[in-house]
PDB file of N, CA and C in Angstrom:
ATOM      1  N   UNK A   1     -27.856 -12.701 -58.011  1.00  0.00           N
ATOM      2  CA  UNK A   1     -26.439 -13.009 -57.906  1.00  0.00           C
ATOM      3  C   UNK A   1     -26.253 -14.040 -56.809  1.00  0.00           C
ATOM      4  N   UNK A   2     -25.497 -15.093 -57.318  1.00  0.00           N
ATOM      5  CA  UNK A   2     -25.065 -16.126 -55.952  1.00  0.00           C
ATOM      6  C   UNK A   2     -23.390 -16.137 -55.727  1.00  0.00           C
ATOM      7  N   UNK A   3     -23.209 -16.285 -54.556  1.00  0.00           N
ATOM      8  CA  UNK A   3     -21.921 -16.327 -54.003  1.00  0.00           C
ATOM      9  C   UNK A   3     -22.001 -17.393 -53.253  1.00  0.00           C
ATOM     10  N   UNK A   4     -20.376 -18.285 -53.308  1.00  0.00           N
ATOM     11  CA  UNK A   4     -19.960 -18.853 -52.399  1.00  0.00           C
ATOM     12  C   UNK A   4     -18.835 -19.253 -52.070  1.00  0.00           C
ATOM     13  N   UNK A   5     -18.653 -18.914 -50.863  1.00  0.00           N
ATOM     14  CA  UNK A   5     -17.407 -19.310 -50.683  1.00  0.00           C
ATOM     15  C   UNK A   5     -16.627 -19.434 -49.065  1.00  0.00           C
ATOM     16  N   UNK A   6     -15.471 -19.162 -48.591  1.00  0.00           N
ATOM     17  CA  UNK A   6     -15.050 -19.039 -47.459  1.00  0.00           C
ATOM     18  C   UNK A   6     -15.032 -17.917 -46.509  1.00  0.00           C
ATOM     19  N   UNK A   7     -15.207 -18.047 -45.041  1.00  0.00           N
ATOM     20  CA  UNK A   7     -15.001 -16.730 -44.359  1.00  0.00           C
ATOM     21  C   UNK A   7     -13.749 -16.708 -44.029  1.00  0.00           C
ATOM     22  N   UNK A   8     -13.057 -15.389 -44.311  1.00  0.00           N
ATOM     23  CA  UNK A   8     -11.870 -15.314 -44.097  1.00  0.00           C
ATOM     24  C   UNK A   8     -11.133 -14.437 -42.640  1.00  0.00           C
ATOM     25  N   UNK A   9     -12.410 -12.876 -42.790  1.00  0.00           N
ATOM     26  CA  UNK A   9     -12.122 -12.119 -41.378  1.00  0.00           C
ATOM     27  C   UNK A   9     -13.633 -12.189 -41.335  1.00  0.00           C
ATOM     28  N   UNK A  10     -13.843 -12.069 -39.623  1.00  0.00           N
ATOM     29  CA  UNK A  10     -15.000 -11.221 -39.167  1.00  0.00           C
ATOM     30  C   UNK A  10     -14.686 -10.094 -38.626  1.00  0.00           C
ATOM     31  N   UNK A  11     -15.343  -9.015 -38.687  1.00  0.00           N
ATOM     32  CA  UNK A  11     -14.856  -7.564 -38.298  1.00  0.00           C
ATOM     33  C   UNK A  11     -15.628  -7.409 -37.231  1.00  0.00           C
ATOM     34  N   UNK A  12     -15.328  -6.808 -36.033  1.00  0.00           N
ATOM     35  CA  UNK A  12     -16.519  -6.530 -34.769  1.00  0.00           C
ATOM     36  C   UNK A  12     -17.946  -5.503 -35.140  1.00  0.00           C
ATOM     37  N   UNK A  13     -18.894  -5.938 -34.515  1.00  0.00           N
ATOM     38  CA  UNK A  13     -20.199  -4.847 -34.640  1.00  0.00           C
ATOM     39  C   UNK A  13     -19.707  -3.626 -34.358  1.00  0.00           C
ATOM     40  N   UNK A  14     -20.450  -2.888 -34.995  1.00  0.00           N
ATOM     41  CA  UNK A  14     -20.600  -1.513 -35.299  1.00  0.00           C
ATOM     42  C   UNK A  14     -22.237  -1.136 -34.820  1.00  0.00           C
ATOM     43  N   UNK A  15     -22.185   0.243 -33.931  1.00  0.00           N
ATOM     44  CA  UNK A  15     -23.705   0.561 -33.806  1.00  0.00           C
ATOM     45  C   UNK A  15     -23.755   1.826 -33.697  1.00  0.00           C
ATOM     46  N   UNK A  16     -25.122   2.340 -33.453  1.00  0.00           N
ATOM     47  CA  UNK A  16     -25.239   3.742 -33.877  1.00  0.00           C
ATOM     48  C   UNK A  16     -26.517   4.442 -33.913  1.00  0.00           C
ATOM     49  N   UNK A  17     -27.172   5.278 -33.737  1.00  0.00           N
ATOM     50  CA  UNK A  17     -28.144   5.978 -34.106  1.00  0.00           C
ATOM     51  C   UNK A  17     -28.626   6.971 -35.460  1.00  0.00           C
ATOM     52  N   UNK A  18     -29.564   6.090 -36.012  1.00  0.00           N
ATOM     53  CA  UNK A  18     -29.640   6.701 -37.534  1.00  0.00           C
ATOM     54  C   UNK A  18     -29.918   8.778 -37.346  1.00  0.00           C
ATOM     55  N   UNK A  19     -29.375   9.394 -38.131  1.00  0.00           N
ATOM     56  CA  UNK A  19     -29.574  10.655 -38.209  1.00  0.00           C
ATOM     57  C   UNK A  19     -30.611  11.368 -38.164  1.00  0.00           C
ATOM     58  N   UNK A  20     -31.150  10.524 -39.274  1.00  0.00           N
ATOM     59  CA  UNK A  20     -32.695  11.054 -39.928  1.00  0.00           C
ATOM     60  C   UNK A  20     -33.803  10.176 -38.591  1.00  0.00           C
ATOM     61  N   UNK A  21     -33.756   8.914 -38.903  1.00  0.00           N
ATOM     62  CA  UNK A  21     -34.765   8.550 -37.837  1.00  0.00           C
ATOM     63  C   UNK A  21     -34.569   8.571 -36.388  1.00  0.00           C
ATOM     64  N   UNK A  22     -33.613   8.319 -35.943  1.00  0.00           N
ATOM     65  CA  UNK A  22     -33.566   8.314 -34.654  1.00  0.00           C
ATOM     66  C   UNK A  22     -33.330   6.895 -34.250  1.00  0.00           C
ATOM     67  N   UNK A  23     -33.306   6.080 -34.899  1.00  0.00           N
ATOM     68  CA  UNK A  23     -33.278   4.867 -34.495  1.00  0.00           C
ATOM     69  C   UNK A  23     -32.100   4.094 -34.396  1.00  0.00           C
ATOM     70  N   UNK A  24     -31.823   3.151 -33.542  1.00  0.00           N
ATOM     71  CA  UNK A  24     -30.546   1.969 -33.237  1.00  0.00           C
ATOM     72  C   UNK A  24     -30.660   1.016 -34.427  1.00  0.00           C
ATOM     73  N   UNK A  25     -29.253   0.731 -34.719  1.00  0.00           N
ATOM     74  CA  UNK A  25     -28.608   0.469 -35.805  1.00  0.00           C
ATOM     75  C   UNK A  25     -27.401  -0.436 -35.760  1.00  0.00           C
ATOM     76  N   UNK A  26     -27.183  -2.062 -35.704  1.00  0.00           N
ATOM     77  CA  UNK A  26     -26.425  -2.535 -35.773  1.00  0.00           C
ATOM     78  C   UNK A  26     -25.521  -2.944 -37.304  1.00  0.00           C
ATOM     79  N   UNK A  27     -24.477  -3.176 -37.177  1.00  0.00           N
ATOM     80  CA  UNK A  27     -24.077  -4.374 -38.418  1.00  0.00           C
ATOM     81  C   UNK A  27     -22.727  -4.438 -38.352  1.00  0.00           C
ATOM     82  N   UNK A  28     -22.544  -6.038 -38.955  1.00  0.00           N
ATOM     83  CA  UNK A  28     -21.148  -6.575 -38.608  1.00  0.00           C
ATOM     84  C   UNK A  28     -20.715  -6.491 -40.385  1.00  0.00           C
ATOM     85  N   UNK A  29     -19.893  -6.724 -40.469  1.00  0.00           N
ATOM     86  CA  UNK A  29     -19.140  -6.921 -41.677  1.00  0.00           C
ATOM     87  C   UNK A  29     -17.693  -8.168 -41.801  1.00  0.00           C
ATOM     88  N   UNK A  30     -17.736  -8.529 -42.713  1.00  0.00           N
ATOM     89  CA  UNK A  30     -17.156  -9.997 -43.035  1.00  0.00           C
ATOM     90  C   UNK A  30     -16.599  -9.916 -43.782  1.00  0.00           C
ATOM     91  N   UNK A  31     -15.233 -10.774 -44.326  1.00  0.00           N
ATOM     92  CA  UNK A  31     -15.104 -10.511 -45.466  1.00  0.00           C
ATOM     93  C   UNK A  31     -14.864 -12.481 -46.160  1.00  0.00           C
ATOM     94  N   UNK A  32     -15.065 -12.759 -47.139  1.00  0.00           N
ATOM     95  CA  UNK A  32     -15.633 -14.207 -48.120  1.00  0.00           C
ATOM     96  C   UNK A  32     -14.386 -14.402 -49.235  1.00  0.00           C
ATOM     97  N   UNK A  33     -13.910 -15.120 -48.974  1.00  0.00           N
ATOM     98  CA  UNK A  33     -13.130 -15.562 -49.980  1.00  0.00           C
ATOM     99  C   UNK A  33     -13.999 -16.469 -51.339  1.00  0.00           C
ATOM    100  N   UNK A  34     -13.924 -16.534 -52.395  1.00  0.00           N
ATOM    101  CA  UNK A  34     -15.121 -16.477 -52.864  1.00  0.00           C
ATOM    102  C   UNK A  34     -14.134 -18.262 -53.778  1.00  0.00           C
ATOM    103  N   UNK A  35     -14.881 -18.952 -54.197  1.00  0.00           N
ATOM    104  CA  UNK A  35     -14.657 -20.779 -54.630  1.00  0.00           C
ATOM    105  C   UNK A  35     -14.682 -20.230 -55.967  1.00  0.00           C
ATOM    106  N   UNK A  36     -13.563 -19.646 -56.481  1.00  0.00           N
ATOM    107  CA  UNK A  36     -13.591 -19.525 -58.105  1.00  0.00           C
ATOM    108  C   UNK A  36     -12.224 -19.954 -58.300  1.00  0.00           C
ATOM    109  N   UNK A  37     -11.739 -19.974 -59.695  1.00  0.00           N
ATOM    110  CA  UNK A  37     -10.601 -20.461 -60.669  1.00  0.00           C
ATOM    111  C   UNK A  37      -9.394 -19.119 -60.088  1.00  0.00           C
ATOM    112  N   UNK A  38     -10.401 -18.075 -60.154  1.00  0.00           N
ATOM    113  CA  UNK A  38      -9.536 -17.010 -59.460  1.00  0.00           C
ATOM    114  C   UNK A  38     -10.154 -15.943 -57.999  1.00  0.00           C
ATOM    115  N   UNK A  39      -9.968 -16.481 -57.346  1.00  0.00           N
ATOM    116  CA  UNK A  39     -10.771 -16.258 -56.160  1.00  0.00           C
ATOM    117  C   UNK A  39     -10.443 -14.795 -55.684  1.00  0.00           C
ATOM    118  N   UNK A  40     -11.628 -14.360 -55.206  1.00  0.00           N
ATOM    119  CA  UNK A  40     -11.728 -12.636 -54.969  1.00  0.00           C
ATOM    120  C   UNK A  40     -12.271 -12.477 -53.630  1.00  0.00           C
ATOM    121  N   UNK A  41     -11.552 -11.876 -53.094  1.00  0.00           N
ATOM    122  CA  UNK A  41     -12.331 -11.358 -51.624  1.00  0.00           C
ATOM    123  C   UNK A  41     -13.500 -10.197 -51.629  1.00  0.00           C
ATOM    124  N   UNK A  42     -14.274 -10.477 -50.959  1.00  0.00           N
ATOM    125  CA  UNK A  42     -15.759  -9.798 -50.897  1.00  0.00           C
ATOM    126  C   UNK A  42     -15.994  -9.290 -49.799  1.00  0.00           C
ATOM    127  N   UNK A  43     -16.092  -8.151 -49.454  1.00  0.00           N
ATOM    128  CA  UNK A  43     -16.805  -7.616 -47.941  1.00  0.00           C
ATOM    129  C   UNK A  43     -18.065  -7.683 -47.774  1.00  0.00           C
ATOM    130  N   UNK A  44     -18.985  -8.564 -47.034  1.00  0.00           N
ATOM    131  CA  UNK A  44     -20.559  -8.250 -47.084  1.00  0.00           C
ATOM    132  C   UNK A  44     -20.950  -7.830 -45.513  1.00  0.00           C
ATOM    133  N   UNK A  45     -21.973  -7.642 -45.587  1.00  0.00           N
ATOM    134  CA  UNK A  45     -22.759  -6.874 -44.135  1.00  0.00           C
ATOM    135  C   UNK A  45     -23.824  -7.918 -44.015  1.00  0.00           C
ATOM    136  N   UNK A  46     -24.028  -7.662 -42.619  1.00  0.00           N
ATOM    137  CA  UNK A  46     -25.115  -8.182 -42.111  1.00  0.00           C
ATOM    138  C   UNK A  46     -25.664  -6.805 -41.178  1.00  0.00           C
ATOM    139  N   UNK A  47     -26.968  -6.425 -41.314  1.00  0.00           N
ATOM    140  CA  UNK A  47     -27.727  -5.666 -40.009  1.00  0.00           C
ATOM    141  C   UNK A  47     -29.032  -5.681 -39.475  1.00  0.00           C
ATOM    142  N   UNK A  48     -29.020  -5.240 -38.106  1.00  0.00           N
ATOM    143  CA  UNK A  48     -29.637  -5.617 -37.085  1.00  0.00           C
ATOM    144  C   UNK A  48     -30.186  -6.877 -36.695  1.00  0.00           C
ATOM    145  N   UNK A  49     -31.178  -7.320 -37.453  1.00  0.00           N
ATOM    146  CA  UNK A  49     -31.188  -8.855 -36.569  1.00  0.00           C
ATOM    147  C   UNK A  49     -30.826  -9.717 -37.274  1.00  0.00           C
ATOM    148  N   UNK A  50     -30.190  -9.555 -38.359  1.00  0.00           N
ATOM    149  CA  UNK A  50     -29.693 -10.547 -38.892  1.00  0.00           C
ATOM    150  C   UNK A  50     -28.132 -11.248 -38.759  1.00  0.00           C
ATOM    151  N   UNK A  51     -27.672 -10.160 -37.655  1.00  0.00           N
ATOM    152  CA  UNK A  51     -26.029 -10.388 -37.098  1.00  0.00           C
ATOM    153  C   UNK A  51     -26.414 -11.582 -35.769  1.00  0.00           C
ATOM    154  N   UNK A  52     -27.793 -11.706 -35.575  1.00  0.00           N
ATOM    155  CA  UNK A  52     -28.137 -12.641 -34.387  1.00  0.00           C
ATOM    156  C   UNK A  52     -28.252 -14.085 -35.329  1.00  0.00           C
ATOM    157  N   UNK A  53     -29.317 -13.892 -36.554  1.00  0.00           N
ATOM    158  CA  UNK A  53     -29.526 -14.963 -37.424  1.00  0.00           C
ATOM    159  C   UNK A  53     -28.283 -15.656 -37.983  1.00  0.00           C
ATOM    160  N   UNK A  54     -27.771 -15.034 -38.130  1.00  0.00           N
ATOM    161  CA  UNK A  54     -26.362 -15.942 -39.338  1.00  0.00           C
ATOM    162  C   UNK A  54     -25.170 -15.204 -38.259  1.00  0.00           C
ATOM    163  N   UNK A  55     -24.809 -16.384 -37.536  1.00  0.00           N
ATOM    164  CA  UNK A  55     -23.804 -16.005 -36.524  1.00  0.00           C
ATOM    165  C   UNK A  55     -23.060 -16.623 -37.268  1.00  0.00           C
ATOM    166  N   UNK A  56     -22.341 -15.564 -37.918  1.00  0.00           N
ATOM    167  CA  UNK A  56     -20.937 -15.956 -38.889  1.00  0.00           C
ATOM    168  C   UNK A  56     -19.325 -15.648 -38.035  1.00  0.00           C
ATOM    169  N   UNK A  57     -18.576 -17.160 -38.451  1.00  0.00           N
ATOM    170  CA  UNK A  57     -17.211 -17.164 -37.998  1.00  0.00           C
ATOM    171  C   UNK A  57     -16.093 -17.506 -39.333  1.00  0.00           C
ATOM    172  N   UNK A  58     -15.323 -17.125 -38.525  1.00  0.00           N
ATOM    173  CA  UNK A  58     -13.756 -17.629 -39.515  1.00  0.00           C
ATOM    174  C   UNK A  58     -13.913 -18.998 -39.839  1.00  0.00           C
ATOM    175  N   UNK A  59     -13.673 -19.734 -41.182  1.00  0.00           N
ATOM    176  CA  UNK A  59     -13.109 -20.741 -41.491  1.00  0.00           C
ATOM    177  C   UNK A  59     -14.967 -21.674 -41.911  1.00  0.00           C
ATOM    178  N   UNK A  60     -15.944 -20.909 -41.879  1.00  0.00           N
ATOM    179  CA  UNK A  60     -17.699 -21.208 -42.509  1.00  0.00           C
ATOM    180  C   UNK A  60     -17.270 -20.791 -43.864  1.00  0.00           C
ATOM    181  N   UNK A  61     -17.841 -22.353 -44.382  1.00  0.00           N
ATOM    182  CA  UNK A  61     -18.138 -21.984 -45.966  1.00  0.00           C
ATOM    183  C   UNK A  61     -19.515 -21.335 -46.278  1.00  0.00           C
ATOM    184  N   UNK A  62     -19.937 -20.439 -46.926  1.00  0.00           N
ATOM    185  CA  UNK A  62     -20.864 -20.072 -47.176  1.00  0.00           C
ATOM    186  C   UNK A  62     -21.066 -19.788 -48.516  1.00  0.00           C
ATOM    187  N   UNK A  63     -22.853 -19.966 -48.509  1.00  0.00           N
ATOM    188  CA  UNK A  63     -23.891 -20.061 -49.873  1.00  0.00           C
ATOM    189  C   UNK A  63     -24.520 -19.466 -49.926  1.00  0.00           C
ATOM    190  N   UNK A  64     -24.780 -18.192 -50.676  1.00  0.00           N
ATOM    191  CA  UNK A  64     -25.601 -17.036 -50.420  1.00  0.00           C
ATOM    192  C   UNK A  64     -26.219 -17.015 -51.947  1.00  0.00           C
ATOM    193  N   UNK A  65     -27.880 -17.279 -52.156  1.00  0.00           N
ATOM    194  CA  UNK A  65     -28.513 -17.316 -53.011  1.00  0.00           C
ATOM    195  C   UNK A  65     -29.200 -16.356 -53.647  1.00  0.00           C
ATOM    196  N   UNK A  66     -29.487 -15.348 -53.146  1.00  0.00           N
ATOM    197  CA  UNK A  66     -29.897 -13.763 -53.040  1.00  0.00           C
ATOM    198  C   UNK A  66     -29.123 -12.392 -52.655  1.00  0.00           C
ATOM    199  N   UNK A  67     -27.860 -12.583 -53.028  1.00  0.00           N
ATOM    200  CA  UNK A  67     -26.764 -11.523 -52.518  1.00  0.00           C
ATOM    201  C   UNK A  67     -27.489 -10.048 -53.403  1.00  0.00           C
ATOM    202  N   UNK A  68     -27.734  -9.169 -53.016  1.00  0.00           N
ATOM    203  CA  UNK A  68     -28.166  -7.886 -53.574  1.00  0.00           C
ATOM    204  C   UNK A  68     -26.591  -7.319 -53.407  1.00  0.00           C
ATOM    205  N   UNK A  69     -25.823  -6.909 -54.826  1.00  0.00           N
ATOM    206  CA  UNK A  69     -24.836  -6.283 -54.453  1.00  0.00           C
ATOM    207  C   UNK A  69     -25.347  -4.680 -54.338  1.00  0.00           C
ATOM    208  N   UNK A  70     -24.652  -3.809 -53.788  1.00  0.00           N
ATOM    209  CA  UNK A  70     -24.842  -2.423 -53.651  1.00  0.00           C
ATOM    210  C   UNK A  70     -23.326  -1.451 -53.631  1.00  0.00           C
ATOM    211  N   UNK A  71     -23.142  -0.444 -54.551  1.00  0.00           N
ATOM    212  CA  UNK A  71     -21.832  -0.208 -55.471  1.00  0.00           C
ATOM    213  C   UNK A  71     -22.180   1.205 -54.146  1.00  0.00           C
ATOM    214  N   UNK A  72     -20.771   1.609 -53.850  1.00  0.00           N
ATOM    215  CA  UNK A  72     -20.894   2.802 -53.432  1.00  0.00           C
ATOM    216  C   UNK A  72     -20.361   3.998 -54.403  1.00  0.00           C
ATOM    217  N   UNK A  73     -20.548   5.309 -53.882  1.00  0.00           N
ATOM    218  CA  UNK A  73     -19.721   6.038 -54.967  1.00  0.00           C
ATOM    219  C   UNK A  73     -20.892   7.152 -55.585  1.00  0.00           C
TER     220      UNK A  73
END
């Protein structure tokens, strides 16, 4: 799946200690206005070191070539 499009919010980090492992746990969340005929807003995540890699702001167009969506529920 590819997406692209605009950043619209950035939401602040979130952190935490996993339950099961024990381990530290970052991730930010975003949300993408997406370059279509009818454009849809998208919430995606970024975590742990990848909130350092893709230092995402308001008003970045973005191209995401490998989006893994993941459905909750």
């Amino acid at each position: 799946m590819e997406i692209r499009g605009k950043i619209i919010a950035v939401l602040p980090v979130k952190d935490g200690i996993g339950k099961t492992t024990g381990n530290e746990w970052k991730s930010r969340e975003f949300v993408l206005e997406t370059e279509e005929s009818k454009p849809q807003s998208v919430c995606l995540q970024l975590m742990n070191a990848n909130i350092e890699r893709y230092a995402v702001e308001v008003g970045m167009t973005v191209h995401g070539g490998d989006v893994k969506p993941y459905v909750y529920g």
